[in-house]
C-alpha atoms as a PDB file:
ATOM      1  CA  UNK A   1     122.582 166.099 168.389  1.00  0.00           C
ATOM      2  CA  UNK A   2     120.811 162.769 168.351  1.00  0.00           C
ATOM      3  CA  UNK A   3     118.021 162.514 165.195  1.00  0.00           C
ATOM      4  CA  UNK A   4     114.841 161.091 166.213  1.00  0.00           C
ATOM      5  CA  UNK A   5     113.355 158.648 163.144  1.00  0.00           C
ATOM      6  CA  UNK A   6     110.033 159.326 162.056  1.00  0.00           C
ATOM      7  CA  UNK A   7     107.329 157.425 161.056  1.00  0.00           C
ATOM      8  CA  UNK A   8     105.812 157.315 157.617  1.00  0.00           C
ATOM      9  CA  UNK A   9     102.380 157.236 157.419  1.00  0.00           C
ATOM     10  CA  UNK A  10     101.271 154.562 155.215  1.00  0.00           C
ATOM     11  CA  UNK A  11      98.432 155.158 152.469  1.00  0.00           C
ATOM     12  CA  UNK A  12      95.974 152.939 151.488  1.00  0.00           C
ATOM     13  CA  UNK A  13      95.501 151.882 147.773  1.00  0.00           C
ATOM     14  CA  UNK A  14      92.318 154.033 147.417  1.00  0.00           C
ATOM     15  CA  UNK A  15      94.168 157.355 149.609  1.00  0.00           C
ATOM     16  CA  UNK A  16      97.261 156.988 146.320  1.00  0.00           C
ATOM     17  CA  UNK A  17      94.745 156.783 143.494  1.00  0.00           C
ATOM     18  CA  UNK A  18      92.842 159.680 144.897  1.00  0.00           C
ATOM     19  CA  UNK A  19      96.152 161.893 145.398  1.00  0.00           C
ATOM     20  CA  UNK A  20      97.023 160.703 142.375  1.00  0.00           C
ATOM     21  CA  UNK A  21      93.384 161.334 140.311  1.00  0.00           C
ATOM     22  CA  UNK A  22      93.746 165.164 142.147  1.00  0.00           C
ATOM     23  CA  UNK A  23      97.270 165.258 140.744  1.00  0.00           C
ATOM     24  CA  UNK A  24      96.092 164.301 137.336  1.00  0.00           C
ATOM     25  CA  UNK A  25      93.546 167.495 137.814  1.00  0.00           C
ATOM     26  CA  UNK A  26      96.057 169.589 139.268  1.00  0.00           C
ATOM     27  CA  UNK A  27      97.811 171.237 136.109  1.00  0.00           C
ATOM     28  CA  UNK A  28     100.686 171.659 138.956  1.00  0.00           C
ATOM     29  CA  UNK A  29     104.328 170.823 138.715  1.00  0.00           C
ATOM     30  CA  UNK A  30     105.302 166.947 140.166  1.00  0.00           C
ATOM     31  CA  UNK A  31     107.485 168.682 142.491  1.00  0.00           C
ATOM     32  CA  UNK A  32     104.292 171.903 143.468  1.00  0.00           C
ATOM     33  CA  UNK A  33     102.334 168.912 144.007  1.00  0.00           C
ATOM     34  CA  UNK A  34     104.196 166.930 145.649  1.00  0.00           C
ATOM     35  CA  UNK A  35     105.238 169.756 148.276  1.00  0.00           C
ATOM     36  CA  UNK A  36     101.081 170.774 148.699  1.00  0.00           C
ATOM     37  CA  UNK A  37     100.071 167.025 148.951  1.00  0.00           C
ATOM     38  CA  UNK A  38     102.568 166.451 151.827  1.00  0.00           C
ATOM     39  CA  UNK A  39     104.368 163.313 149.779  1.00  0.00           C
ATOM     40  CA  UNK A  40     107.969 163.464 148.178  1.00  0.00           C
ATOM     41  CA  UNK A  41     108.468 163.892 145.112  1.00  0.00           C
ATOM     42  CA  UNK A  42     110.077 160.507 144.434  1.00  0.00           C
ATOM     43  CA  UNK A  43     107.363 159.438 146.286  1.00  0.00           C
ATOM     44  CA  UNK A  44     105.159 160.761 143.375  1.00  0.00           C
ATOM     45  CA  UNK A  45     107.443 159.404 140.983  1.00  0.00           C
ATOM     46  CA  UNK A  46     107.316 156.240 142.113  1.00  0.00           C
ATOM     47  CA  UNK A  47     103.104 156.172 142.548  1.00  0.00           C
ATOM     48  CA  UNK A  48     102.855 157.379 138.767  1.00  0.00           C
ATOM     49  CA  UNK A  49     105.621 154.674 137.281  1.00  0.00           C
ATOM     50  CA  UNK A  50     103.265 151.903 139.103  1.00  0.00           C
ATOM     51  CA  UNK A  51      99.427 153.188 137.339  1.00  0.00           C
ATOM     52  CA  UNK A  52     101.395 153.200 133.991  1.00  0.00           C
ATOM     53  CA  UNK A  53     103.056 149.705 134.420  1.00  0.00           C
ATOM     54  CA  UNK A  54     100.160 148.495 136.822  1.00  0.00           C
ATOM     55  CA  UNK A  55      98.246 145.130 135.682  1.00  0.00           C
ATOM     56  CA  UNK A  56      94.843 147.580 135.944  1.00  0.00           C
ATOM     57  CA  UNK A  57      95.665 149.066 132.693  1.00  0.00           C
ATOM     58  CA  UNK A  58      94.777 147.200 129.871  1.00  0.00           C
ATOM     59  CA  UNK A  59      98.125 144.984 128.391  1.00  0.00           C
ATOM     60  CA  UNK A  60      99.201 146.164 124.778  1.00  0.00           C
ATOM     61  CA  UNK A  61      98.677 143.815 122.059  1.00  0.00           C
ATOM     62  CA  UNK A  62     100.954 143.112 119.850  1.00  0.00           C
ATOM     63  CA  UNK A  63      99.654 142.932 115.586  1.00  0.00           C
ATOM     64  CA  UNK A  64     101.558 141.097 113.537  1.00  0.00           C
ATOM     65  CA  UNK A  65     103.045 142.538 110.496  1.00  0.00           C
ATOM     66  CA  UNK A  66     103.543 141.039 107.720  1.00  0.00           C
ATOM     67  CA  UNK A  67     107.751 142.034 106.290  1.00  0.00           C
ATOM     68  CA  UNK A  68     106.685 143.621 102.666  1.00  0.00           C
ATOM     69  CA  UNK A  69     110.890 144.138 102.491  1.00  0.00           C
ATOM     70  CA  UNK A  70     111.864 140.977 103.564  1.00  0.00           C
ATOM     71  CA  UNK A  71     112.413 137.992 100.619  1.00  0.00           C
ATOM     72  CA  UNK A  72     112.728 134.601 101.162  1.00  0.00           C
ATOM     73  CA  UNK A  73     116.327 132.790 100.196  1.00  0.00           C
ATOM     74  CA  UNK A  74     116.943 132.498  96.342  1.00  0.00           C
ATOM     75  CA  UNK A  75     114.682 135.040  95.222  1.00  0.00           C
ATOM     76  CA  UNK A  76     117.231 137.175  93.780  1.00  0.00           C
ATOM     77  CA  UNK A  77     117.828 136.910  89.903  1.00  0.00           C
ATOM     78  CA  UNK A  78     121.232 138.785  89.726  1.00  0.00           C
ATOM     79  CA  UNK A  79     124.084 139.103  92.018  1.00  0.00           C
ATOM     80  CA  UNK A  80     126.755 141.715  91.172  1.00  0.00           C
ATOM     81  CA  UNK A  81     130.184 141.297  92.993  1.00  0.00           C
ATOM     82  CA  UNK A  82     132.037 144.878  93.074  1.00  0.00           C
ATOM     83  CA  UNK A  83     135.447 145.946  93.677  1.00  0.00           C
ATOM     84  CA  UNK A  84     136.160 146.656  97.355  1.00  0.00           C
ATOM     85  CA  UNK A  85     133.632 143.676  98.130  1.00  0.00           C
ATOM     86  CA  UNK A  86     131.031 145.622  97.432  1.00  0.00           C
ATOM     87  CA  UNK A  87     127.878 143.078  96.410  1.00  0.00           C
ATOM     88  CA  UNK A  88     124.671 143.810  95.046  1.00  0.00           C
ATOM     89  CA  UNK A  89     121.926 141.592  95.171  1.00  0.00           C
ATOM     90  CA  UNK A  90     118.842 142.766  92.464  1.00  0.00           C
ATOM     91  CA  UNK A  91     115.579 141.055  92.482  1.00  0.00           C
ATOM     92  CA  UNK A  92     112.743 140.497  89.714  1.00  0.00           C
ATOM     93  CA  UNK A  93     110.931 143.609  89.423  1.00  0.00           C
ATOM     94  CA  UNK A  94     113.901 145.962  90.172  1.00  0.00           C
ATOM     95  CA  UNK A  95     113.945 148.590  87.101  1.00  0.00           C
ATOM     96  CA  UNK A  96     116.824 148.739  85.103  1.00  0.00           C
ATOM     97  CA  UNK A  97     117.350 152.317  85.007  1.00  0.00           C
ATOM     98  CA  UNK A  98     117.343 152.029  88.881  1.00  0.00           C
ATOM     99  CA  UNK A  99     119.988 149.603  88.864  1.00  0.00           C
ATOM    100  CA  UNK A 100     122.011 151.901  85.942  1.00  0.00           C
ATOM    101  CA  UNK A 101     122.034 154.670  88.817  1.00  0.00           C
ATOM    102  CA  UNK A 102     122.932 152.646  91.709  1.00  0.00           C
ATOM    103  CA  UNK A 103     125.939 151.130  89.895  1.00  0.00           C
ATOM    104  CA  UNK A 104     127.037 154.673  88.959  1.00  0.00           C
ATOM    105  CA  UNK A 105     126.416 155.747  92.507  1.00  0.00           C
ATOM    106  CA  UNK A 106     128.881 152.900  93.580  1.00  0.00           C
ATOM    107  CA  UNK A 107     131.132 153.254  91.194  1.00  0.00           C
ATOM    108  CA  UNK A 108     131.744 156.917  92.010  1.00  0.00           C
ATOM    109  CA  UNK A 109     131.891 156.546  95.624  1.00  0.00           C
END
């Protein structure tokens, strides 16, 4: 039995966002939605991927941040070289007692 193609009807920007602004209002499933609206579901899919990468919405921008963890080279005052290549790198300001645990942690494990 031969299959006949069919057409698609296409939609006009405007005809998507309004599907998609009654979608949005909806508080149906995609795929209820979808099936009521007369549109596939990928369809749907697709139309709702574009509005969130779509140039209309406003771009993220990026703050910068300064790295409180980061150091810069040399900064370190003591380097400790454990066995099992274990090596510990303490800066100025680390507390001692700190350090006194850590090495015990290490040790032990």
């Amino acid at each position: 039995m031969p299959t006949t193609p069919t057409l698609r009807k296409r939609l006009t920007q405007a005809q998507r966002e309004k599907i998609l602004k009654a979608y949005r209002a909806s508080q149906l499933s995609q795929r209820e939605f979808a099936a009521r609206a007369g549109i596939g579901l990928s369809t749907l899919h697709v139309w709702l991927r574009k509005t969130v990468s779509s140039p209309s919405t406003p771009a993220t921008a990026f703050v910068q941040v300064p790295n409180l963890l980061g150091q810069a080279p040399g900064a370190f005052m003591y380097r400790v070289h454990l066995a099992g290549g274990v090596e510990v790198e303490v800066s100025s300001g680390f507390r001692a007692e700190e350090l006194a645990t850590l090495l015990q942690l290490l040790k032990a494990g």
